[in-house]
C-alpha atoms as a PDB file:
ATOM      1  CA  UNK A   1     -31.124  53.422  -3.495  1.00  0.00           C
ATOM      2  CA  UNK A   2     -33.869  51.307  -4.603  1.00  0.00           C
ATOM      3  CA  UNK A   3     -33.707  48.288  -6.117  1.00  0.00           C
ATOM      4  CA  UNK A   4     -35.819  46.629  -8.652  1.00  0.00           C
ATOM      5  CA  UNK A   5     -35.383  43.005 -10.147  1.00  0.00           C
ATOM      6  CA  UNK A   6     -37.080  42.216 -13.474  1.00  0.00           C
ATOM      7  CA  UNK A   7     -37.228  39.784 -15.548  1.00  0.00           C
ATOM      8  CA  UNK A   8     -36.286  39.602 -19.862  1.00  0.00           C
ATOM      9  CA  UNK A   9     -37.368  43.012 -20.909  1.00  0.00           C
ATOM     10  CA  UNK A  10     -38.434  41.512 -24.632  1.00  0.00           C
ATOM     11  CA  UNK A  11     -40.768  39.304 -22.626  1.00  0.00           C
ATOM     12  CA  UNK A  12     -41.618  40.878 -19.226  1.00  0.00           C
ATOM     13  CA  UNK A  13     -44.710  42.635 -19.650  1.00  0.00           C
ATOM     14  CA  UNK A  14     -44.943  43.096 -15.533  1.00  0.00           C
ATOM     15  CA  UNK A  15     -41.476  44.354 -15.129  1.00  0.00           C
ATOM     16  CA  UNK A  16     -41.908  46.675 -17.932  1.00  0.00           C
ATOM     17  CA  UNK A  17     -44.891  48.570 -16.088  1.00  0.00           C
ATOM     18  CA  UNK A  18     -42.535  49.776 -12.853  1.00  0.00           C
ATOM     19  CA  UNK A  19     -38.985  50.549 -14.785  1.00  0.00           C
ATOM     20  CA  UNK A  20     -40.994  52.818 -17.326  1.00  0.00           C
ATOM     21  CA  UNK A  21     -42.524  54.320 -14.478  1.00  0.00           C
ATOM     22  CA  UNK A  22     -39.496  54.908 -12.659  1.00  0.00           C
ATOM     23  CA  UNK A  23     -37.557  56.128 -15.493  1.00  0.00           C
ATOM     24  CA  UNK A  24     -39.996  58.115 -16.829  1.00  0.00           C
ATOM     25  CA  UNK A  25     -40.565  60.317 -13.543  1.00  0.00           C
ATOM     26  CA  UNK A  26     -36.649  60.502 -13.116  1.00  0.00           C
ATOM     27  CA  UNK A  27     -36.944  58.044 -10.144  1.00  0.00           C
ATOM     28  CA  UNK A  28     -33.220  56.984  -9.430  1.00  0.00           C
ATOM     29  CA  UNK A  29     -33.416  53.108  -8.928  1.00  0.00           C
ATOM     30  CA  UNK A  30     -30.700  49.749  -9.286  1.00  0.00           C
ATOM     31  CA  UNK A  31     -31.595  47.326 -11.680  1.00  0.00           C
ATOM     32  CA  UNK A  32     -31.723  44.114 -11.318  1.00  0.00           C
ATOM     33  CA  UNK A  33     -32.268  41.461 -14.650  1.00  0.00           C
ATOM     34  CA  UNK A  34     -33.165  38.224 -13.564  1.00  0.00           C
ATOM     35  CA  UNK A  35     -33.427  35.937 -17.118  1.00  0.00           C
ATOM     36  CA  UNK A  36     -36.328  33.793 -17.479  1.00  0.00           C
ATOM     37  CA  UNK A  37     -35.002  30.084 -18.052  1.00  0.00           C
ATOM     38  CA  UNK A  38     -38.030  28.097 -16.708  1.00  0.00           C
ATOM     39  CA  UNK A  39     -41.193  28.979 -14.299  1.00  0.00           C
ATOM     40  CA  UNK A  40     -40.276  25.292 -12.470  1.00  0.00           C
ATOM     41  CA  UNK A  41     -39.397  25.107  -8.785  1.00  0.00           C
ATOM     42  CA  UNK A  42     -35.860  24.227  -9.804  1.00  0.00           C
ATOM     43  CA  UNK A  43     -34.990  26.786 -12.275  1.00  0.00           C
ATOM     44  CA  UNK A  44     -32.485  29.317 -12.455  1.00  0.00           C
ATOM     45  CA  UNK A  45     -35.141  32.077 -12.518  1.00  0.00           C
ATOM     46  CA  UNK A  46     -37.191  30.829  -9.230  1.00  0.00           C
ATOM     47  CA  UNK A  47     -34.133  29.970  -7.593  1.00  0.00           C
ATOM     48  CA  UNK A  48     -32.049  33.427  -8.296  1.00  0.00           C
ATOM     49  CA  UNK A  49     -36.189  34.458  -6.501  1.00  0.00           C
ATOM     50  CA  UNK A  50     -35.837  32.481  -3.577  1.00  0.00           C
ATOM     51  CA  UNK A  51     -35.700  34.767  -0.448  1.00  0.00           C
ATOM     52  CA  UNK A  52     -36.542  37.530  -1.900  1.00  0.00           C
ATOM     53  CA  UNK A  53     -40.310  37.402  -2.727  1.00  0.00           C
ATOM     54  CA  UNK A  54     -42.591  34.731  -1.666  1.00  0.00           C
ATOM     55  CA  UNK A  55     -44.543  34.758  -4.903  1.00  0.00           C
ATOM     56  CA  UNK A  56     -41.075  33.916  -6.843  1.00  0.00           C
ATOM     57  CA  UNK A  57     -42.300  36.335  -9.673  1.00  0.00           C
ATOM     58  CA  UNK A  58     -40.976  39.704 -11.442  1.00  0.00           C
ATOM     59  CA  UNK A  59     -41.126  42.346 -10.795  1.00  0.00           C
ATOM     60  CA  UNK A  60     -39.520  43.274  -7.194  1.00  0.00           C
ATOM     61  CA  UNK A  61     -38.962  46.669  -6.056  1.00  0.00           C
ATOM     62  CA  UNK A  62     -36.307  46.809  -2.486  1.00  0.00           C
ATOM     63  CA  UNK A  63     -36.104  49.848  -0.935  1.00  0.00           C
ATOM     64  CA  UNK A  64     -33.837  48.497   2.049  1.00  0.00           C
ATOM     65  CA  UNK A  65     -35.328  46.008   4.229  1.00  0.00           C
ATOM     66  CA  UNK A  66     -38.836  46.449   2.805  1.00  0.00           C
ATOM     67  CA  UNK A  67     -39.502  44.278   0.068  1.00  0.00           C
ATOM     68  CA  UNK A  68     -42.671  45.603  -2.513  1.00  0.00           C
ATOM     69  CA  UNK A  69     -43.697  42.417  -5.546  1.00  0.00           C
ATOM     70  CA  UNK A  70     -47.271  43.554  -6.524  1.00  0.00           C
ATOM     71  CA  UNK A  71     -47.183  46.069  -9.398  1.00  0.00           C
ATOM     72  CA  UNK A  72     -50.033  47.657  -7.694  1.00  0.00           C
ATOM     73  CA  UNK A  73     -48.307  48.005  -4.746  1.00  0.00           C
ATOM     74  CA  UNK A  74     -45.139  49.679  -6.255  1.00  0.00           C
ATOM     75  CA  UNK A  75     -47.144  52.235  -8.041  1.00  0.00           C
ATOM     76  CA  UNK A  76     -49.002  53.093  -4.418  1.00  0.00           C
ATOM     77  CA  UNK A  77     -45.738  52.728  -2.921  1.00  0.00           C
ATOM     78  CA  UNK A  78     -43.458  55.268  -5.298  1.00  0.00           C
ATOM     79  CA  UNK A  79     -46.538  57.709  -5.398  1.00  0.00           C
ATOM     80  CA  UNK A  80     -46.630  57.735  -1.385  1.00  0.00           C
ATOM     81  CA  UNK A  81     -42.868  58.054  -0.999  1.00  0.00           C
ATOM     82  CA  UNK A  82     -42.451  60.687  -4.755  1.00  0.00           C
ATOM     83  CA  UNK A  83     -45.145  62.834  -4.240  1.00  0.00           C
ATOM     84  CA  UNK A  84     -43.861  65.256  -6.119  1.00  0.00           C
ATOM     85  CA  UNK A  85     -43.642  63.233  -9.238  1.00  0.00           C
ATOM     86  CA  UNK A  86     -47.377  63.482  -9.276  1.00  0.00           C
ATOM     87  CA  UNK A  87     -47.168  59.679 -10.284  1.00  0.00           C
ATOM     88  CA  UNK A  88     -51.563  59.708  -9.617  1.00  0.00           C
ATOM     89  CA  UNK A  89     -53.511  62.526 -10.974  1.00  0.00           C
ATOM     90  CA  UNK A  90     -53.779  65.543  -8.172  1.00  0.00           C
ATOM     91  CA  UNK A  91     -57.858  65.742  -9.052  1.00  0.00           C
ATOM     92  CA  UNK A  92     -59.647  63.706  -6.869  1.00  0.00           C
ATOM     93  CA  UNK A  93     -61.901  62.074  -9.221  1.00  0.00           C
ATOM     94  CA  UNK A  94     -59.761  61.546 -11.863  1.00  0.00           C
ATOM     95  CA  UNK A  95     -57.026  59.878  -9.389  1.00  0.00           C
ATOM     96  CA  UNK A  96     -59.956  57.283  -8.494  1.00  0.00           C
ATOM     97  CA  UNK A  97     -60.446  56.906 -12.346  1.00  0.00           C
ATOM     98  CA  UNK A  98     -56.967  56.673 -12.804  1.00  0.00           C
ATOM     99  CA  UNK A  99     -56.899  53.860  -9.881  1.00  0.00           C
ATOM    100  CA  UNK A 100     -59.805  51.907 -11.388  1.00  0.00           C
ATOM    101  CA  UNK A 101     -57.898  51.584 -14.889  1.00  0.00           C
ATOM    102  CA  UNK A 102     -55.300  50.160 -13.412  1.00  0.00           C
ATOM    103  CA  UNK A 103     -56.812  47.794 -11.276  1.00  0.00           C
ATOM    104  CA  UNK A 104     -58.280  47.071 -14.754  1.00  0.00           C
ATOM    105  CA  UNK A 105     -55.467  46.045 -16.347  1.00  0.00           C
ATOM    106  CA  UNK A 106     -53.932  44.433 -13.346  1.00  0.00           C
ATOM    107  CA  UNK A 107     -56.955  41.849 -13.391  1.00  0.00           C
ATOM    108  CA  UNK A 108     -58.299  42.004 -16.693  1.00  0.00           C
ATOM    109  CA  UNK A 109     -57.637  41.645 -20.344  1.00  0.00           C
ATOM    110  CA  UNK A 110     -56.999  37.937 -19.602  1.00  0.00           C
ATOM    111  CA  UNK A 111     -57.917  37.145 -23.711  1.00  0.00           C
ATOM    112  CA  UNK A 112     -55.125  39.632 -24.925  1.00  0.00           C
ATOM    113  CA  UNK A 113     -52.671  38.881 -22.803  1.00  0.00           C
ATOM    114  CA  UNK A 114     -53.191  35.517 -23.024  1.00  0.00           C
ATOM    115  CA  UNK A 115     -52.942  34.754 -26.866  1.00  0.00           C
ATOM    116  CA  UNK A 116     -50.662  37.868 -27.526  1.00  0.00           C
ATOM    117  CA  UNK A 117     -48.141  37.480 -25.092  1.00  0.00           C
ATOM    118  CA  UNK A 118     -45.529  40.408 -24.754  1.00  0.00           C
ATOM    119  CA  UNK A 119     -42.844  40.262 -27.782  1.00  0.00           C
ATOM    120  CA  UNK A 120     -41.187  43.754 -28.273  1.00  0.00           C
ATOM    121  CA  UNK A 121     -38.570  42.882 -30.886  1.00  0.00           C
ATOM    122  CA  UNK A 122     -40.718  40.864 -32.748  1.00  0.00           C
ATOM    123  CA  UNK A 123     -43.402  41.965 -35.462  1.00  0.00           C
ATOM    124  CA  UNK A 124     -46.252  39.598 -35.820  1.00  0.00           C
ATOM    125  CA  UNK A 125     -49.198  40.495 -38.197  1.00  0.00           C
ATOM    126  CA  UNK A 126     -49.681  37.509 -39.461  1.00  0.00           C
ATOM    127  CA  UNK A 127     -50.301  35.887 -36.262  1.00  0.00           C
ATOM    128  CA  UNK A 128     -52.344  38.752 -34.908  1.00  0.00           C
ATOM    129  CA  UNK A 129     -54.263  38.507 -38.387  1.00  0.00           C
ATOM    130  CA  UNK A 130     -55.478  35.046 -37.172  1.00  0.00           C
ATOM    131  CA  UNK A 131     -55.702  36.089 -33.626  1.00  0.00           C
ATOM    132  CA  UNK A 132     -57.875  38.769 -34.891  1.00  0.00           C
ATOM    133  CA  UNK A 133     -60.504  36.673 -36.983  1.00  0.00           C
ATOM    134  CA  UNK A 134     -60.264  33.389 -34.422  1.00  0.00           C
ATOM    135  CA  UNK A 135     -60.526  35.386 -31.120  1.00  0.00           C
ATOM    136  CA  UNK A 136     -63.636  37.086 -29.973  1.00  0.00           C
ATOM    137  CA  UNK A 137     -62.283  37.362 -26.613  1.00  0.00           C
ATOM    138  CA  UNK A 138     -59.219  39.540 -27.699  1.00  0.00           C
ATOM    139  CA  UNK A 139     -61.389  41.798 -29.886  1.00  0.00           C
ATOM    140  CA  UNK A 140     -63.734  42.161 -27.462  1.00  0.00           C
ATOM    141  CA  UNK A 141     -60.307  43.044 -25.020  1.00  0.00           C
ATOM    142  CA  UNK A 142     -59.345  45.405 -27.694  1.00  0.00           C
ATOM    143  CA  UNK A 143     -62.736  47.329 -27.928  1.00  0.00           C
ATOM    144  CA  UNK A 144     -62.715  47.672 -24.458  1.00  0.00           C
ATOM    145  CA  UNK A 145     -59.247  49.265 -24.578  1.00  0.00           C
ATOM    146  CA  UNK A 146     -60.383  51.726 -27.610  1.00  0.00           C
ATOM    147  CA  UNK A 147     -63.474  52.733 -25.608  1.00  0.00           C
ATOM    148  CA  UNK A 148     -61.576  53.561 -22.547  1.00  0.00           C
ATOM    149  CA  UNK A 149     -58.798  55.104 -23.875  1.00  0.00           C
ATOM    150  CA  UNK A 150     -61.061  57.509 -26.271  1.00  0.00           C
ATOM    151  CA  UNK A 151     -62.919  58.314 -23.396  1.00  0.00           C
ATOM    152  CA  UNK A 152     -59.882  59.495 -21.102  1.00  0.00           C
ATOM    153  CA  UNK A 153     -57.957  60.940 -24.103  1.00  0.00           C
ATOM    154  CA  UNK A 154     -61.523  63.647 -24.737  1.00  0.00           C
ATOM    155  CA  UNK A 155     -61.460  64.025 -21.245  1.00  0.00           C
ATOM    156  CA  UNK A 156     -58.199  65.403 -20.375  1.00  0.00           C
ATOM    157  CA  UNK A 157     -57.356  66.384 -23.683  1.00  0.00           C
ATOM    158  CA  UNK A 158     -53.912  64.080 -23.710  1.00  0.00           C
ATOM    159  CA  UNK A 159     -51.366  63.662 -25.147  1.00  0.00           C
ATOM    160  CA  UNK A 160     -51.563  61.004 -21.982  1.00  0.00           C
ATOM    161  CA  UNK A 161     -54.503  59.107 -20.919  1.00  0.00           C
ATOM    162  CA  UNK A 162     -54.873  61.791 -17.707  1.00  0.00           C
ATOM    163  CA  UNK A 163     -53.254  64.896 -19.589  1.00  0.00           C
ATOM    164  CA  UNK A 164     -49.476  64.236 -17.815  1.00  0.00           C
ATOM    165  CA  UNK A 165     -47.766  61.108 -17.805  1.00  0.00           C
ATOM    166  CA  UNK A 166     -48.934  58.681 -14.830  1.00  0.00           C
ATOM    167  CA  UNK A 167     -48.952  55.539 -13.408  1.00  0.00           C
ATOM    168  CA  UNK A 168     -51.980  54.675 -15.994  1.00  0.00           C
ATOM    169  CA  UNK A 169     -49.803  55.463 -18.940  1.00  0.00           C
ATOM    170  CA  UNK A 170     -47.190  53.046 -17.800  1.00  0.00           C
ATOM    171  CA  UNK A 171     -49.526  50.619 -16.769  1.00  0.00           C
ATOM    172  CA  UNK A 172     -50.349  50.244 -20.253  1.00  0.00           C
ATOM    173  CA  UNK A 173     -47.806  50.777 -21.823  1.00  0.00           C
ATOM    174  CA  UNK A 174     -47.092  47.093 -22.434  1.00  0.00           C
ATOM    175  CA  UNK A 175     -49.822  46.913 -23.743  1.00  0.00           C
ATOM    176  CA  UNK A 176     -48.967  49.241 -26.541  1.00  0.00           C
ATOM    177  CA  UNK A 177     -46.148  47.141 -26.972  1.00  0.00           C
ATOM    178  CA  UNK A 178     -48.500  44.011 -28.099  1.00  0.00           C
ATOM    179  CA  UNK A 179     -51.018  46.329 -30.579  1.00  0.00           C
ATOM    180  CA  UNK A 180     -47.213  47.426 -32.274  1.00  0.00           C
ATOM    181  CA  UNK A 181     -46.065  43.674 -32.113  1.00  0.00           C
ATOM    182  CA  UNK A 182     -49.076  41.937 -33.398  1.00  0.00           C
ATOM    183  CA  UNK A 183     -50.822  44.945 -35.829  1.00  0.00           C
ATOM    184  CA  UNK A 184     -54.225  44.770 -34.160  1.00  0.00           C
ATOM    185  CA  UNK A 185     -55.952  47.341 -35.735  1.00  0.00           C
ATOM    186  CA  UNK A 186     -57.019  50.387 -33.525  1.00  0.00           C
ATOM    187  CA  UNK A 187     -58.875  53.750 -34.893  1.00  0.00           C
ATOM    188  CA  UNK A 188     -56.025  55.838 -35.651  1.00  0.00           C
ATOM    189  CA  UNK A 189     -56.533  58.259 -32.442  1.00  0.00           C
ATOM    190  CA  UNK A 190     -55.464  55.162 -30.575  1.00  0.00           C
ATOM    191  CA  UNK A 191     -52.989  54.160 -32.744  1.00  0.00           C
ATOM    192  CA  UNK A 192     -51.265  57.793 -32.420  1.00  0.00           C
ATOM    193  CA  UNK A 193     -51.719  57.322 -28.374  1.00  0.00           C
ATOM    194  CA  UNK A 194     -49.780  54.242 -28.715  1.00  0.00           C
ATOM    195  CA  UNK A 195     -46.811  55.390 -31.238  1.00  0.00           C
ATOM    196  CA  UNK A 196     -47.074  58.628 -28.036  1.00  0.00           C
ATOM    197  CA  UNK A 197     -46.535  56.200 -25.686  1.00  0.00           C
ATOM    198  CA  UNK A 198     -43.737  54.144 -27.503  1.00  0.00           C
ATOM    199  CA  UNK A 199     -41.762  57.570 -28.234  1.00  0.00           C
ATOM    200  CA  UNK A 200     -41.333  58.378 -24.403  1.00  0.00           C
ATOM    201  CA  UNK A 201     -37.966  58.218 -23.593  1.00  0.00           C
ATOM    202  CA  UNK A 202     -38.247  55.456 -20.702  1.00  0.00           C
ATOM    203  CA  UNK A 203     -40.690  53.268 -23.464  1.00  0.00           C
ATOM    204  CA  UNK A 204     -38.150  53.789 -25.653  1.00  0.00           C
ATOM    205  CA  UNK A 205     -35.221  53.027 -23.305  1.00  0.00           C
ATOM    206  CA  UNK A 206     -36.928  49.832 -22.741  1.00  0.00           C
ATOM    207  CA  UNK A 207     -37.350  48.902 -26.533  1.00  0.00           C
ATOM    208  CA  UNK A 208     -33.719  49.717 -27.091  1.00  0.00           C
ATOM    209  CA  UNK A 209     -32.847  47.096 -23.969  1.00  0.00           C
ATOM    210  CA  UNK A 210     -35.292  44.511 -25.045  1.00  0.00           C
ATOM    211  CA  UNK A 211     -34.371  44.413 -28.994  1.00  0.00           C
ATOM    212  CA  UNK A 212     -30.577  44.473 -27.672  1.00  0.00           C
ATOM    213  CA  UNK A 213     -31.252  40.993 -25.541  1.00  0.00           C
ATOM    214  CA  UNK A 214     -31.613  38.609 -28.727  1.00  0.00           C
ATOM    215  CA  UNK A 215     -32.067  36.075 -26.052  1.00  0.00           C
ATOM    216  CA  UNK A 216     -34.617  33.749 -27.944  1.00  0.00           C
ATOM    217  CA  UNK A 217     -36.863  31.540 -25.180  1.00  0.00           C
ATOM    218  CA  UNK A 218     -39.071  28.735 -26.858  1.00  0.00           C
ATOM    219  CA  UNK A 219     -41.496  28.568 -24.239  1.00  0.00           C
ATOM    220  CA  UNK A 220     -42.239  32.381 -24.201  1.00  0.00           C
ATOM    221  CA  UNK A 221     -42.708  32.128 -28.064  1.00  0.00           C
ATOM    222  CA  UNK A 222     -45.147  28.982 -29.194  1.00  0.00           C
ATOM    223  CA  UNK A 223     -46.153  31.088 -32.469  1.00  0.00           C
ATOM    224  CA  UNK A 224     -42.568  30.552 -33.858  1.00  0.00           C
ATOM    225  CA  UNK A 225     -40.230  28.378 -33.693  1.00  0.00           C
ATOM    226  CA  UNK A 226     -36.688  30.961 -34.206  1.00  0.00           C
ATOM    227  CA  UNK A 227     -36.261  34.136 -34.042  1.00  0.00           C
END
């Protein structure tokens, strides 16, 4: 069976991306929770890493011997080996699309993810208030997100970015996650996108699991001080 290590679910933004794919398509896999405790060399976290990936990061999908730690990789990877899930879109063009968001959000959004990292059992609007007014780079991030996902949504006519549920959909669906946590404010066809997203049953498998954790970590939360 395949195996795939994450990392806190409240915090793990990465790790979220594959297990709500996964679980979603009704891909049978292990999992694996590896708690965050530091990002040093000697913690808990890197060493519990050690061996298996050489990045020492989250998430990790094993299927045997072969060893998978890009998220961009695991997506190819479970579309190539699942084709029946139809994990990419079967159009041509709108698989490339589908590709090119992705690759998107693997490399981009630096602002958003940056000052509003991933918090699922938390609700922050006063923080993303400030955020908000003091952070042209994370509107910017956000109106970048609302034109893309308004475009896609017309396009295929939803109730998922590419009509079916995808590897895009899960791919942002962390993302969701921090508009919900931090009440950025979205037009409300995005807004119903996201609450779509959030109501899928792996999304909200995940939001069960993460809320459950009450595992409080200082340095993954410098906007409070306890939960």
């Amino acid at each position: 069976m395949l195996k795939l290590t994450i990392g806190n679910k409240n915090y793990s933004s990465w790790s979220m991306r594959p297990w709500v794919l996964m679980r979603q398509a009704g891909i049978p896999f292990e999992e694996v929770m590896v708690r965050f405790d530091a990002f040093d060399a000697g913690s808990q976290f890197k060493q519990a890493l050690a061996g298996l990936t050489p990045t020492g990061k989250v998430p990790v999908l094993s299927d045997g011997e072969l060893v998978i730690w890009d998220t961009l990789a695991i997506a190819e990877y479970l579309a190539e080996q699942f084709p029946e899930k139809q994990l990419w879109p079967a159009d041509k063009a709108a698989r490339a699309r589908a590709r090119s968001v992705c690759a998107e959000m693997h490399a981009g959004f630096t602002a958003l993810r940056s000052h509003c990292p991933q918090n699922i059992e938390a609700s922050l609007p006063e923080v993303g208030a400030l955020i908000w007014r003091d952070q042209a780079a994370v509107r910017a991030d956000v109106a970048r997100l609302v034109a893309m996902w308004s475009e896609l949504l017309a396009q295929h006519g939803g109730p998922m970015l590419f009509g079916q549920f995808s590897n895009a959909d899960a791919y942002y669906a962390p993302v969701c996650m921090r508009l919900k946590t931090y009440s950025l404010p979205v037009p409300p066809h995005i807004a119903a996108y996201v609450e779509r997203v959030a109501a899928l049953p792996a999304t909200a498998a995940w939001i069960g699991d993460a809320r459950a954790e009450q595992d409080f970590l200082a340095f993954e939360e410098p906007y409070r001080l306890k939960r």
